[in-house]
N, C-alpha and C. Protein backbone atom coordinates (compact mmCIF):
# COMPACT_ATOMS: atom_id res chain seq x y z
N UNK A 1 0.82 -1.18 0.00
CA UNK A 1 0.00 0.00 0.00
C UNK A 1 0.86 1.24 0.00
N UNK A 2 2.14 1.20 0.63
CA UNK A 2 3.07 2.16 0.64
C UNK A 2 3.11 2.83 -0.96
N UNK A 3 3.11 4.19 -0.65
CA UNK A 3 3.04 5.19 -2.24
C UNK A 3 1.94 5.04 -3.01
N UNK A 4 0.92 5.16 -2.18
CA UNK A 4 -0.66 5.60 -2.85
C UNK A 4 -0.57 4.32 -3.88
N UNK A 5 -0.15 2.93 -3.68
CA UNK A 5 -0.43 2.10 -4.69
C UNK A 5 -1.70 0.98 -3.48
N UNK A 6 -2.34 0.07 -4.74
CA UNK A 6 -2.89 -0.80 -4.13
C UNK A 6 -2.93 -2.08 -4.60
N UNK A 7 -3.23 -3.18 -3.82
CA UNK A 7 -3.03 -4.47 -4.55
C UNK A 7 -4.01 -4.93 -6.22
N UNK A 8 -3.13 -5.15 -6.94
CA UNK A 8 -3.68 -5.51 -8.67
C UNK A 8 -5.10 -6.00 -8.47
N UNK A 9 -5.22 -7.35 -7.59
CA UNK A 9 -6.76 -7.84 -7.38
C UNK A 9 -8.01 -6.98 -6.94
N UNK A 10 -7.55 -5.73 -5.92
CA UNK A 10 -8.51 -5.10 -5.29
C UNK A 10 -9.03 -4.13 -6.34
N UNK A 11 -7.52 -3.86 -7.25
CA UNK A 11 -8.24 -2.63 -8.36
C UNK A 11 -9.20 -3.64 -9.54
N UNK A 12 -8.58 -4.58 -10.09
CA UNK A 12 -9.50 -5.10 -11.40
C UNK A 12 -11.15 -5.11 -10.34
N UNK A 13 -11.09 -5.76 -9.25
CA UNK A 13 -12.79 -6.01 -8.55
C UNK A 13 -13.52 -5.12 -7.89
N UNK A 14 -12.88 -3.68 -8.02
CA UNK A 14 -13.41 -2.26 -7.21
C UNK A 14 -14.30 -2.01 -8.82
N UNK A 15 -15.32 -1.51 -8.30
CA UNK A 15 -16.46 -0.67 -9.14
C UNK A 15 -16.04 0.36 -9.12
N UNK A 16 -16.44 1.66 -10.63
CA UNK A 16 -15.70 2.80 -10.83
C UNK A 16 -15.55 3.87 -9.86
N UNK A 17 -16.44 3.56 -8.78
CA UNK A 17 -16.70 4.91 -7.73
C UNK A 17 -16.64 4.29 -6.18
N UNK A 18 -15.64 3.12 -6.49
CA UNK A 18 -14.84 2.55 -4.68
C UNK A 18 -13.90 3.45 -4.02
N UNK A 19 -13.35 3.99 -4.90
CA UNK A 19 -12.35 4.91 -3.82
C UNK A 19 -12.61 6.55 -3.82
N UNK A 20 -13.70 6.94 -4.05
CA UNK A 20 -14.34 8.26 -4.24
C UNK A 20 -14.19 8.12 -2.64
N UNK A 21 -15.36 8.42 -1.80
CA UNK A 21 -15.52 7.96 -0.45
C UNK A 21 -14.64 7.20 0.54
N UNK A 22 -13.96 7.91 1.52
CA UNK A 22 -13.40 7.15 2.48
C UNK A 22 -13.71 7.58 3.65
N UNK A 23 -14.11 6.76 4.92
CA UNK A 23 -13.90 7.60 5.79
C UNK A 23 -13.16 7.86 6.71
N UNK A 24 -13.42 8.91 7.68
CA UNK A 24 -12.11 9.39 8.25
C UNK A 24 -10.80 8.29 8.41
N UNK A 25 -11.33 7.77 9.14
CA UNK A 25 -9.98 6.75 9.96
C UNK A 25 -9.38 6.46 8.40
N UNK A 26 -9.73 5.65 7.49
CA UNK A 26 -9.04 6.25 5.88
C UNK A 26 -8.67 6.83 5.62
N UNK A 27 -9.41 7.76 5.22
CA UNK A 27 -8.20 9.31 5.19
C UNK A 27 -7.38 9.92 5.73
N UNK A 28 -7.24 9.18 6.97
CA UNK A 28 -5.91 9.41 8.01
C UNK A 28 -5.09 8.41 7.53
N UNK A 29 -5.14 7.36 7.24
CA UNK A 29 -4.28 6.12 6.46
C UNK A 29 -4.50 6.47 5.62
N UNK A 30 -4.67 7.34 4.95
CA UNK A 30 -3.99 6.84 3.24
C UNK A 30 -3.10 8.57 3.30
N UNK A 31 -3.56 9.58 4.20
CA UNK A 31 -2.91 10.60 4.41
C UNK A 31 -1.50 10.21 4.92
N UNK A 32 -1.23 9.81 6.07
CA UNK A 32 0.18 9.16 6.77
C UNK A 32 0.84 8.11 5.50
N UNK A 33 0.25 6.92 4.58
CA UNK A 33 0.62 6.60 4.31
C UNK A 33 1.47 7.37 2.59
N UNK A 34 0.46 8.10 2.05
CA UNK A 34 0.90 8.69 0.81
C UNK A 34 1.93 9.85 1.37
N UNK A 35 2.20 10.15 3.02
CA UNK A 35 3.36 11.03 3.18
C UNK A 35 4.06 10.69 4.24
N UNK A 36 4.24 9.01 4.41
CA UNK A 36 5.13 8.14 4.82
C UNK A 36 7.35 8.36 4.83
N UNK A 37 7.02 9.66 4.23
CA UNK A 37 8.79 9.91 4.68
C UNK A 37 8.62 11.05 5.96
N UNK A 38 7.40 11.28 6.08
CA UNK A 38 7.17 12.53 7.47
C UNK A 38 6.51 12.24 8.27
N UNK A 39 6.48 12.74 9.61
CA UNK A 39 5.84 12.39 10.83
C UNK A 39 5.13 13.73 11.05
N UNK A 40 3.88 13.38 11.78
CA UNK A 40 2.94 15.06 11.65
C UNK A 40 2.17 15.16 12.84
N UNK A 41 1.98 16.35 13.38
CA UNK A 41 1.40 16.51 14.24
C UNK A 41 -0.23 16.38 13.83
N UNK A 42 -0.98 15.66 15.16
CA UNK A 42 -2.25 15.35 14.68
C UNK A 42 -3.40 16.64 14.21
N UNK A 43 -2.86 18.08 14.99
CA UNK A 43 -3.12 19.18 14.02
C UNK A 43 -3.20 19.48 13.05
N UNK A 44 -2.15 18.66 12.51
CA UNK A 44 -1.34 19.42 11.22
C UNK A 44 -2.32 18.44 10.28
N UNK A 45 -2.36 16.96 10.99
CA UNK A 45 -2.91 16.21 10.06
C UNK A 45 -5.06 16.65 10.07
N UNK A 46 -5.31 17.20 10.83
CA UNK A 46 -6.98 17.19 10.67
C UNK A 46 -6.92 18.62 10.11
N UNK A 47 -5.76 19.58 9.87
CA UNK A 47 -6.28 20.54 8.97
C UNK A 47 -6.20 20.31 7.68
N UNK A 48 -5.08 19.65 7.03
CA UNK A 48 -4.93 18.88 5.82
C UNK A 48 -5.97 17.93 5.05
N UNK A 49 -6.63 17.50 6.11
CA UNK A 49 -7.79 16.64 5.47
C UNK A 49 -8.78 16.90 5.69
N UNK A 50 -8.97 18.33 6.68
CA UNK A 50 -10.30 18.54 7.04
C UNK A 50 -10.90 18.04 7.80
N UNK A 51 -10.53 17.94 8.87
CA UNK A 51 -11.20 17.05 10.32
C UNK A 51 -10.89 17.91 11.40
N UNK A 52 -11.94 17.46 12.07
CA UNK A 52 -11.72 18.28 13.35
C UNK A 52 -10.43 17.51 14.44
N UNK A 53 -9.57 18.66 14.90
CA UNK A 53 -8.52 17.88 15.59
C UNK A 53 -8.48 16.85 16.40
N UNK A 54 -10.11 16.87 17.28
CA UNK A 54 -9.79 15.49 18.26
C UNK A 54 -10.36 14.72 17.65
N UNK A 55 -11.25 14.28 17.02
CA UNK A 55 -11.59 13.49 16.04
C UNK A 55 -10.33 12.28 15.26
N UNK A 56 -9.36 13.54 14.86
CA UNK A 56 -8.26 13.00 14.93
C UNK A 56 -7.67 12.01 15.39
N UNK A 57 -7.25 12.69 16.64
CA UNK A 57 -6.31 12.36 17.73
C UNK A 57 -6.99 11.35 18.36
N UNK A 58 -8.44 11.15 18.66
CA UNK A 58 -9.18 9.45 18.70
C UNK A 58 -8.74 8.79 18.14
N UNK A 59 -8.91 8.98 16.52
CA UNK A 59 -8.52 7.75 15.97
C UNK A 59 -6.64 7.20 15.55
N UNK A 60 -6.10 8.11 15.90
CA UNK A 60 -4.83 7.87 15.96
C UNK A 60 -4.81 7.21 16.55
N UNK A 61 -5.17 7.17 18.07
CA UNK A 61 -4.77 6.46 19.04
C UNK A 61 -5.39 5.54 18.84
N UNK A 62 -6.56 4.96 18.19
CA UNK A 62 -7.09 3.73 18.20
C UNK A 62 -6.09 3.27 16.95
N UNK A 63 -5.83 3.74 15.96
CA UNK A 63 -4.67 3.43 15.19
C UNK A 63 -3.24 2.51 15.76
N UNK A 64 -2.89 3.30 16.78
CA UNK A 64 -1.99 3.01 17.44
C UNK A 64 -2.18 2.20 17.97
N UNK A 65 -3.21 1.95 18.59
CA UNK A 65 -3.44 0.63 19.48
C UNK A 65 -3.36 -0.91 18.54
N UNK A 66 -3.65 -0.42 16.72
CA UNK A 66 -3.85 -1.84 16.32
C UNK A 66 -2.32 -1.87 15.36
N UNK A 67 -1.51 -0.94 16.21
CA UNK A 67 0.10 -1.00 15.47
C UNK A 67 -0.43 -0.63 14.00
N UNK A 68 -0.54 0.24 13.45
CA UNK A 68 -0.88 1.00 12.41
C UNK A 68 -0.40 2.10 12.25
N UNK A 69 0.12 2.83 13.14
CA UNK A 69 0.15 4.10 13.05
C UNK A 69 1.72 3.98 14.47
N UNK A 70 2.61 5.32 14.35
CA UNK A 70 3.51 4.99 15.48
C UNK A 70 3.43 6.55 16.00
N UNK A 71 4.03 6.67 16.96
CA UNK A 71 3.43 7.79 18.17
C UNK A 71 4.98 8.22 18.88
N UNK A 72 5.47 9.46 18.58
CA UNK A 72 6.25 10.02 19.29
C UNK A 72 5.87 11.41 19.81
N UNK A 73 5.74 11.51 20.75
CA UNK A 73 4.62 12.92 21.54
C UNK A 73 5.40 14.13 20.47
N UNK A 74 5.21 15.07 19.70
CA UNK A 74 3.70 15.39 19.35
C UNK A 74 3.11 14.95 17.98
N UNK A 75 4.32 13.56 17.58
CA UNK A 75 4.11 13.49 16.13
C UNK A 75 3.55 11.85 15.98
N UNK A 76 2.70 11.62 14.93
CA UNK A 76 2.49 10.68 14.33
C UNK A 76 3.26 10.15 12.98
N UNK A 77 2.94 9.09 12.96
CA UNK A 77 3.83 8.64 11.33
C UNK A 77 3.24 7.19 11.05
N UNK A 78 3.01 7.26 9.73
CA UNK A 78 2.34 5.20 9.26
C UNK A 78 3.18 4.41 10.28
N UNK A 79 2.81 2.94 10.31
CA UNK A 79 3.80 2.34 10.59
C UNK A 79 4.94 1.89 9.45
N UNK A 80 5.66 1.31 10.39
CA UNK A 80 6.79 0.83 9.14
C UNK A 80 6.70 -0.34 8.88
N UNK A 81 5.99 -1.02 9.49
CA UNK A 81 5.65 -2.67 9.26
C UNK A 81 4.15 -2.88 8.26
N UNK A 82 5.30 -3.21 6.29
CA UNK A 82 4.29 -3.08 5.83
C UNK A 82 3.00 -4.34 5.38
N UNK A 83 3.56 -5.31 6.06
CA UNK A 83 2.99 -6.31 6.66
C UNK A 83 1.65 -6.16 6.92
N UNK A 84 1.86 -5.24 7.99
CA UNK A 84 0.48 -5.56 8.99
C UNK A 84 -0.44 -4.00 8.18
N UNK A 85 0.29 -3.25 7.63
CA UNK A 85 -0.70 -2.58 7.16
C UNK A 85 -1.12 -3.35 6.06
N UNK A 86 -0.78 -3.53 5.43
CA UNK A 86 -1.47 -4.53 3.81
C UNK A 86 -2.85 -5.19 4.72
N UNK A 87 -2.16 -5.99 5.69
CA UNK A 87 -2.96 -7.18 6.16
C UNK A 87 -4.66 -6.36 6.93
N UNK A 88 -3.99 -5.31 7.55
CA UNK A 88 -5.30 -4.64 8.08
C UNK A 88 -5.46 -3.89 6.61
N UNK A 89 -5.88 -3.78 5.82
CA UNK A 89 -6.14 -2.77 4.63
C UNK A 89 -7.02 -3.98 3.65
N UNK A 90 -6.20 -5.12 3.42
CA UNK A 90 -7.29 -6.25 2.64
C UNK A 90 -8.29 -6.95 4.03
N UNK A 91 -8.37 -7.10 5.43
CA UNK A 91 -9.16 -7.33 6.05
C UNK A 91 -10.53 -5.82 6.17
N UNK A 92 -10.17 -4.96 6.34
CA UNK A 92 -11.00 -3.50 6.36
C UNK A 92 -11.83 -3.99 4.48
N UNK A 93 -11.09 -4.14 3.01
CA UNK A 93 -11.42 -4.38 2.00
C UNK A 93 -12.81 -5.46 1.95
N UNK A 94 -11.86 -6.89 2.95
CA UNK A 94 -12.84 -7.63 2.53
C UNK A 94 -14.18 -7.47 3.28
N UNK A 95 -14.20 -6.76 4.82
CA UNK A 95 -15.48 -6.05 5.56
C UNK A 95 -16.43 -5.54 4.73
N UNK A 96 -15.75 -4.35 3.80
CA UNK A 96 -16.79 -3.81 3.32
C UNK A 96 -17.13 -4.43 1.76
N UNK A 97 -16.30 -5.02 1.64
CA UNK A 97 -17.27 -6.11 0.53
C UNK A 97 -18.61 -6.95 0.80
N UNK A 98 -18.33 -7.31 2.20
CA UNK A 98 -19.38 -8.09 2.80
C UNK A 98 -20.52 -7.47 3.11
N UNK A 99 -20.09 -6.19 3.53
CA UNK A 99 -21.15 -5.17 4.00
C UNK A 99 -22.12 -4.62 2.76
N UNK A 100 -21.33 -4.86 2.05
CA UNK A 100 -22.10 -4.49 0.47
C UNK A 100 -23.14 -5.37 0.29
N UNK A 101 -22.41 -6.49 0.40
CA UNK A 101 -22.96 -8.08 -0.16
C UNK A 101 -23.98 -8.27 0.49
N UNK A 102 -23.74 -8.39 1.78
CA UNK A 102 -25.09 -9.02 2.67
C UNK A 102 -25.82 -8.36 3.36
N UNK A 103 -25.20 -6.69 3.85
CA UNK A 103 -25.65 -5.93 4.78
C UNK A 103 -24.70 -5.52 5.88
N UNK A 104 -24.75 -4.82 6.15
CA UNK A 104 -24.10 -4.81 7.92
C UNK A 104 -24.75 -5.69 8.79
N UNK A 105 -23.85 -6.33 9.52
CA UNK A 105 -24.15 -6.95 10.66
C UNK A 105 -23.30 -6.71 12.14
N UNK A 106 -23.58 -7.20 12.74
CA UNK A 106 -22.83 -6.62 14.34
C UNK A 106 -22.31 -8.36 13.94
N UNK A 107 -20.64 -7.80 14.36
CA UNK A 107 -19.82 -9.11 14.56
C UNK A 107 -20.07 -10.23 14.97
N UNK A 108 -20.69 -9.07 16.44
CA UNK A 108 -21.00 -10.41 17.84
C UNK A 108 -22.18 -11.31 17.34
N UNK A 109 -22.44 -10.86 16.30
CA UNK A 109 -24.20 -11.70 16.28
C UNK A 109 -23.66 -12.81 15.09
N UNK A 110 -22.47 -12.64 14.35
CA UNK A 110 -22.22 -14.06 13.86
C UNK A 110 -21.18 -14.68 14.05
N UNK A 111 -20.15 -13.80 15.22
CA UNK A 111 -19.48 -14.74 16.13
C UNK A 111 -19.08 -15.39 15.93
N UNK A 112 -18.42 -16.79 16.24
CA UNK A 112 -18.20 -18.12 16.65
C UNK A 112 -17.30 -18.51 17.71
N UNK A 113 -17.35 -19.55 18.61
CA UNK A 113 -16.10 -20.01 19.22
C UNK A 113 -15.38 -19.68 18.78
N UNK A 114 -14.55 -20.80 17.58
CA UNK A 114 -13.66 -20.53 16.89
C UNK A 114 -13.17 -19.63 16.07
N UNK A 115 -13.80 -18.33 15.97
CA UNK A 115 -13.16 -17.04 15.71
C UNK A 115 -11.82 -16.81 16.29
N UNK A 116 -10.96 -16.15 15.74
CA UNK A 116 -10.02 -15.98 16.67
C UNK A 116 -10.02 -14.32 16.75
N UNK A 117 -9.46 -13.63 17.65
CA UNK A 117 -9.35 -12.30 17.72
C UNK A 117 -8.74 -11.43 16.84
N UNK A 118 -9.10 -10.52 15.86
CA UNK A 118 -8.21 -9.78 15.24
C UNK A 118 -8.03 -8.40 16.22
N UNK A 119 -6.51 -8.11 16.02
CA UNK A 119 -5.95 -6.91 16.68
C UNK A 119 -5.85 -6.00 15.43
């Protein structure tokens, strides 16, 4: 995903008007990631995209919490592990494919034991 690219499969199966719309927590990832040689204050980043600052700074930190995003007081920056962003970016992909497909549903209501936890 690093440099505003995306995986070959997701572009041939996206319909012409998939990446019009993102929301925030997106546009904070694809903002950090398309300017992945700089680290930014979460100011700097909700005037750039048009968000209100704590709005922001929520979802950074929930960012941070799923190692997505890295945190040196007062700056943010993508992570560098491009691993786990790919991996959270085609799991977020295949969500809202589903959400298309079948509807929204609340997780908990199709569950299973054997789910395992995603971080």
């Amino acid at each position: 995903m690093s440099g505003g690219a995306i995986d070959i499969d997701e572009f041939e199966d996206a319909a012409e008007d998939d990446f019009k719309t993102r929301n925030d927590t997106e546009r904070i990832v694809v903002f950090l990631d398309e300017h992945d040689d700089r680290a930014w204050k979460a100011a700097t980043i909700a005037d750039r995209i048009d968000l209100e600052p704590d709005a922001v700074s929520a979802i950074l930190s929930r960012l941070k919490g799923r190692g997505l995003v890295r945190h040196k007081r007062p700056y943010w920056a993508i992570t560098d592990d491009e691993d786990r962003l790919r991996a959270a970016y085609r799991l977020h992909h295949y969500h809202q494919n589903a959400d298309a497909q079948y509807g929204e549903e609340a997780l908990d209501a199709v569950e299973t034991d054997g789910m395992e936890d995603v971080v």
